[in-house]
Protein backbone atom coordinates (compact mmCIF):
# COMPACT_ATOMS: atom_id res chain seq x y z
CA UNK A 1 26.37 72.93 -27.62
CA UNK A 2 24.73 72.11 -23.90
CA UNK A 3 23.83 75.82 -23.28
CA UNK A 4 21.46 78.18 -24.89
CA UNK A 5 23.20 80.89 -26.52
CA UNK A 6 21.08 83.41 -24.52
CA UNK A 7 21.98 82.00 -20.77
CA UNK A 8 25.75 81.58 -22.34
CA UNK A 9 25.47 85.33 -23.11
CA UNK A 10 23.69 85.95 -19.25
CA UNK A 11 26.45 83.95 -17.95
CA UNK A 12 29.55 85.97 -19.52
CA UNK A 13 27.75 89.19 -18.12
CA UNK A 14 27.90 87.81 -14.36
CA UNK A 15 32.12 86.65 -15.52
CA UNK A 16 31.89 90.42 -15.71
CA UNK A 17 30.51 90.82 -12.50
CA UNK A 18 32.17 88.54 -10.36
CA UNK A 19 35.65 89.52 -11.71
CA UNK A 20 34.21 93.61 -11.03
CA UNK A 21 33.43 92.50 -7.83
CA UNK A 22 36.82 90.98 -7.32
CA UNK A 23 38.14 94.42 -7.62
CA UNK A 24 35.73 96.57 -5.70
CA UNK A 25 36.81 94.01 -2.34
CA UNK A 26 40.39 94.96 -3.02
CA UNK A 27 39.55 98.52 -3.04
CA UNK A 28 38.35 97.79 0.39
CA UNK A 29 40.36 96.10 1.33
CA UNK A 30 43.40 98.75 0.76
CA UNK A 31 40.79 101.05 2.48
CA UNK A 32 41.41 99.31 5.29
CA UNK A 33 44.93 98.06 4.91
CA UNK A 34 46.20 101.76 4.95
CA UNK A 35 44.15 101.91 8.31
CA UNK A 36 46.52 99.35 9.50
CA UNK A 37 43.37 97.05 9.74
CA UNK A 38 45.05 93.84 8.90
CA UNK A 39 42.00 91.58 9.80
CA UNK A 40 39.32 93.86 7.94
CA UNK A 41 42.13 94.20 5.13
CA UNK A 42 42.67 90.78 5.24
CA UNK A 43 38.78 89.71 5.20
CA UNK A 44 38.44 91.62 1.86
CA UNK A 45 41.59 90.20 0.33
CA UNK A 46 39.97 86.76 0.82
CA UNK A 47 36.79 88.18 -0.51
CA UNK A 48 38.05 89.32 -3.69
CA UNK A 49 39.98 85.85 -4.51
CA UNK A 50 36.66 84.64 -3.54
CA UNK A 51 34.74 86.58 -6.33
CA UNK A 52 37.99 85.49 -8.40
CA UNK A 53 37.23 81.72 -8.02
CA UNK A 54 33.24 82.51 -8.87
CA UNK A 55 34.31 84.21 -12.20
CA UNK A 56 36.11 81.26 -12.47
CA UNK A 57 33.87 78.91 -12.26
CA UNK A 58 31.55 80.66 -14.43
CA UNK A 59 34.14 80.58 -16.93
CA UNK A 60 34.79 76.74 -16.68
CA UNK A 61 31.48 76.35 -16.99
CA UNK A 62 31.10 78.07 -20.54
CA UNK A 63 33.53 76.37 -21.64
CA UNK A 64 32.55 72.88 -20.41
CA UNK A 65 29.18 73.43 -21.87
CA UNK A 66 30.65 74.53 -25.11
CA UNK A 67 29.21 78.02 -24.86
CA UNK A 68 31.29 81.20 -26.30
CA UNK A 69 32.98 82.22 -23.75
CA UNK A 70 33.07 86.15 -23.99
CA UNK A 71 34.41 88.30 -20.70
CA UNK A 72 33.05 92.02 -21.03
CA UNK A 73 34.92 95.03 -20.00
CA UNK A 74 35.04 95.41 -16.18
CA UNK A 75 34.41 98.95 -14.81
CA UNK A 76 36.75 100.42 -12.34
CA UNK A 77 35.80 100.47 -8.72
CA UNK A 78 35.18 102.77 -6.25
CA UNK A 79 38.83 103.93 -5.27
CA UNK A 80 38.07 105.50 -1.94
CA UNK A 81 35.60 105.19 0.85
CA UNK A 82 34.76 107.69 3.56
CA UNK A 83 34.33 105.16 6.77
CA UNK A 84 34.12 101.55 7.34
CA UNK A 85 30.73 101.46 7.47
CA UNK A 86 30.19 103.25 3.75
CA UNK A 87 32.68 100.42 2.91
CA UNK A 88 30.87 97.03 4.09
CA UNK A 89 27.81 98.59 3.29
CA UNK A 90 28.85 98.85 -0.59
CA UNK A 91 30.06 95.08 0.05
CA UNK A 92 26.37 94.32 1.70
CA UNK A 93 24.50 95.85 -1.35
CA UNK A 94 26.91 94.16 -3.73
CA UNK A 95 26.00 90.90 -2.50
CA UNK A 96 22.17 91.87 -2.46
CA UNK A 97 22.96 92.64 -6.22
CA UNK A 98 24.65 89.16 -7.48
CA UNK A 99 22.05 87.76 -5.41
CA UNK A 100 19.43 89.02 -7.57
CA UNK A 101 21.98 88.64 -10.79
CA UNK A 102 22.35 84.74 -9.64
CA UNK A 103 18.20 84.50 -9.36
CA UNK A 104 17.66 85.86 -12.57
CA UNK A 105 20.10 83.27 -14.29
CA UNK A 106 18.57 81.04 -12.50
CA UNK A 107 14.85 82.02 -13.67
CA UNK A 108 16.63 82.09 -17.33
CA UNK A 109 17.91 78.26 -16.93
CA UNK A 110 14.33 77.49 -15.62
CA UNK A 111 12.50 78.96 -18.42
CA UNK A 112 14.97 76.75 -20.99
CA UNK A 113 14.23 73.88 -18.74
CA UNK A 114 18.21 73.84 -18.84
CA UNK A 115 18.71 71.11 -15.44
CA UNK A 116 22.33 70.83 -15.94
CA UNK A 117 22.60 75.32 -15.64
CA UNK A 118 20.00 74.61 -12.55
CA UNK A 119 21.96 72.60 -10.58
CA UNK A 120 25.33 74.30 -11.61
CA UNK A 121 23.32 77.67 -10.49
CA UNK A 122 22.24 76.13 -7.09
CA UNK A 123 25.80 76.33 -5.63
CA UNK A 124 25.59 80.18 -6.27
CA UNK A 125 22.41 80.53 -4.66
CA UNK A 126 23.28 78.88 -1.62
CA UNK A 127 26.42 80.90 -1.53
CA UNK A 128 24.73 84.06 -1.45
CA UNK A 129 22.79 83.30 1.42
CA UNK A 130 26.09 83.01 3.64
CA UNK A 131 28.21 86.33 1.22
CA UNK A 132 24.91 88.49 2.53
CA UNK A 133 24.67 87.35 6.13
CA UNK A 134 28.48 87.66 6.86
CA UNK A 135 28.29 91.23 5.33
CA UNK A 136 25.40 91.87 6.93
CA UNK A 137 26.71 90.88 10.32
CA UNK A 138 29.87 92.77 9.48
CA UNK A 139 27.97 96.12 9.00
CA UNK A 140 26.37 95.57 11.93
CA UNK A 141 29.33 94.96 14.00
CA UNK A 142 30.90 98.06 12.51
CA UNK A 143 28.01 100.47 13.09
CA UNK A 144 27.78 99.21 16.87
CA UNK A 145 31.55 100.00 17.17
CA UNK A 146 31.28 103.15 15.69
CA UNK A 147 34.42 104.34 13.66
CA UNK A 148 36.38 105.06 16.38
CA UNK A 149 36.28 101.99 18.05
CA UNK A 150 37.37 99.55 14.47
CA UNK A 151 39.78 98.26 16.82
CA UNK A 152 37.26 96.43 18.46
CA UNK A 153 35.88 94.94 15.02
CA UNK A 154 39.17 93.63 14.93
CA UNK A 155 38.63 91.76 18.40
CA UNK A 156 35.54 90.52 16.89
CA UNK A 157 37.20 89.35 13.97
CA UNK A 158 39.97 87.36 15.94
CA UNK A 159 37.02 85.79 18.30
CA UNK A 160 35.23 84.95 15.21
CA UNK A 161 37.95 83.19 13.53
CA UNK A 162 38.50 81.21 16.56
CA UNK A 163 34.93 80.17 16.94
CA UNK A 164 34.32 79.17 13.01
C-alpha cells in the first residue's frame, strides 16, 4: 500500500466533500436558472462538474495508491436561497472551507513525510487560490449590482468570458 491508512481515510472524507459540494453548486445554480440567469446558472453548472472531477480525482488517487477507497454519505444541500448574494456567498465560504480541508490533508501528508500525497495535494492547493478569488470577485460584483440590477452581473459575466 503507498498511502497511510489514516490520510486514505482523510482523503475519502474530502470524496465526501467534493461530491457534497458538487451538489450544493447545482442548487445554485437552479437558484439562478429559475431566475432565467443563464450565465450565473450556467457558471454554477460548470462549478459543480468541477467539484465532480475533484472527487474524482481523489478517488483515482485511492485507488492508484492502493488505499480503501470508501465514499461517505453526502448530506443534502441547501435547496433554496433568499438572493444572489446569500448564494455566492455560501459558494465563497465553501471554498474558504475545502481550502482549509485541502491544508489539513496536506499538513497530514507532511507529518507522514508522504511526497507522493504532497505533490498530488499541491494541485488542490493551487486550485483553491483561483475557486476563492473568482467567488470572491463574484460576490463582490453581485453586492455592487445589488439584486435588482443581476442583469448587469450577467454583462459582467459575458465581458469576462470574452476577456479570459
Amino acid at each position: 500500500m503507498l498511502i497511510n491508512p489514516e490520510l486514505a481515510k482523510a482523503i475519502n472524507a474530502q470524496i465526501g466533500n467534493e461530491f457534497g459540494a458538487s451538489m450544493q453548486y447545482l442548487s445554485i445554480a437552479a437558484h439562478f436558472q429559475t431566475q432565467k440567469l443563464t450565465l450565473l446558472s450556467k457558471l454554477f453548472f460548470e462549478q459543480a462538474e468541477e467539484e465532480k472531477t475533484h472527487a474524482l480525482k481523489f478517488v483515482h488517487y485511492i485507488l492508484d495508491t492502493q488505499g480503501e477507497l470508501q465514499i461517505p454519505a453526502i448530506a443534502a444541500p441547501k435547496p433554496k436561497f433568499a438572493t444572489a448574494e446569500e448564494a455566492v456567498k455560501a459558494a465563497l465560504t465553501w471554498e474558504q472551507e475545502v481550502t482549509g480541508q485541502i491544508n489539513r490533508l496536506m499538513d497530514l501528508a507532511v507529518s507522514q513525510n508522504d511526497y507522493l500525497a504532497q505533490n498530488f495535494l499541491q494541485w488542490f492547493i493551487d486550485e483553491q487560490l483561483e475557486e476563492i478569488n473568482k467567488m470572491d470577485q463574484l460576490l463582490n460584483v453581485i453586492q455592487r449590482a445589488g439584486e435588482k440590477n443581476l442583469l448587469m452581473v450577467e454583462a459582467y459575466l459575458v465581458h469576462m468570458d470574452k476577456a479570459g
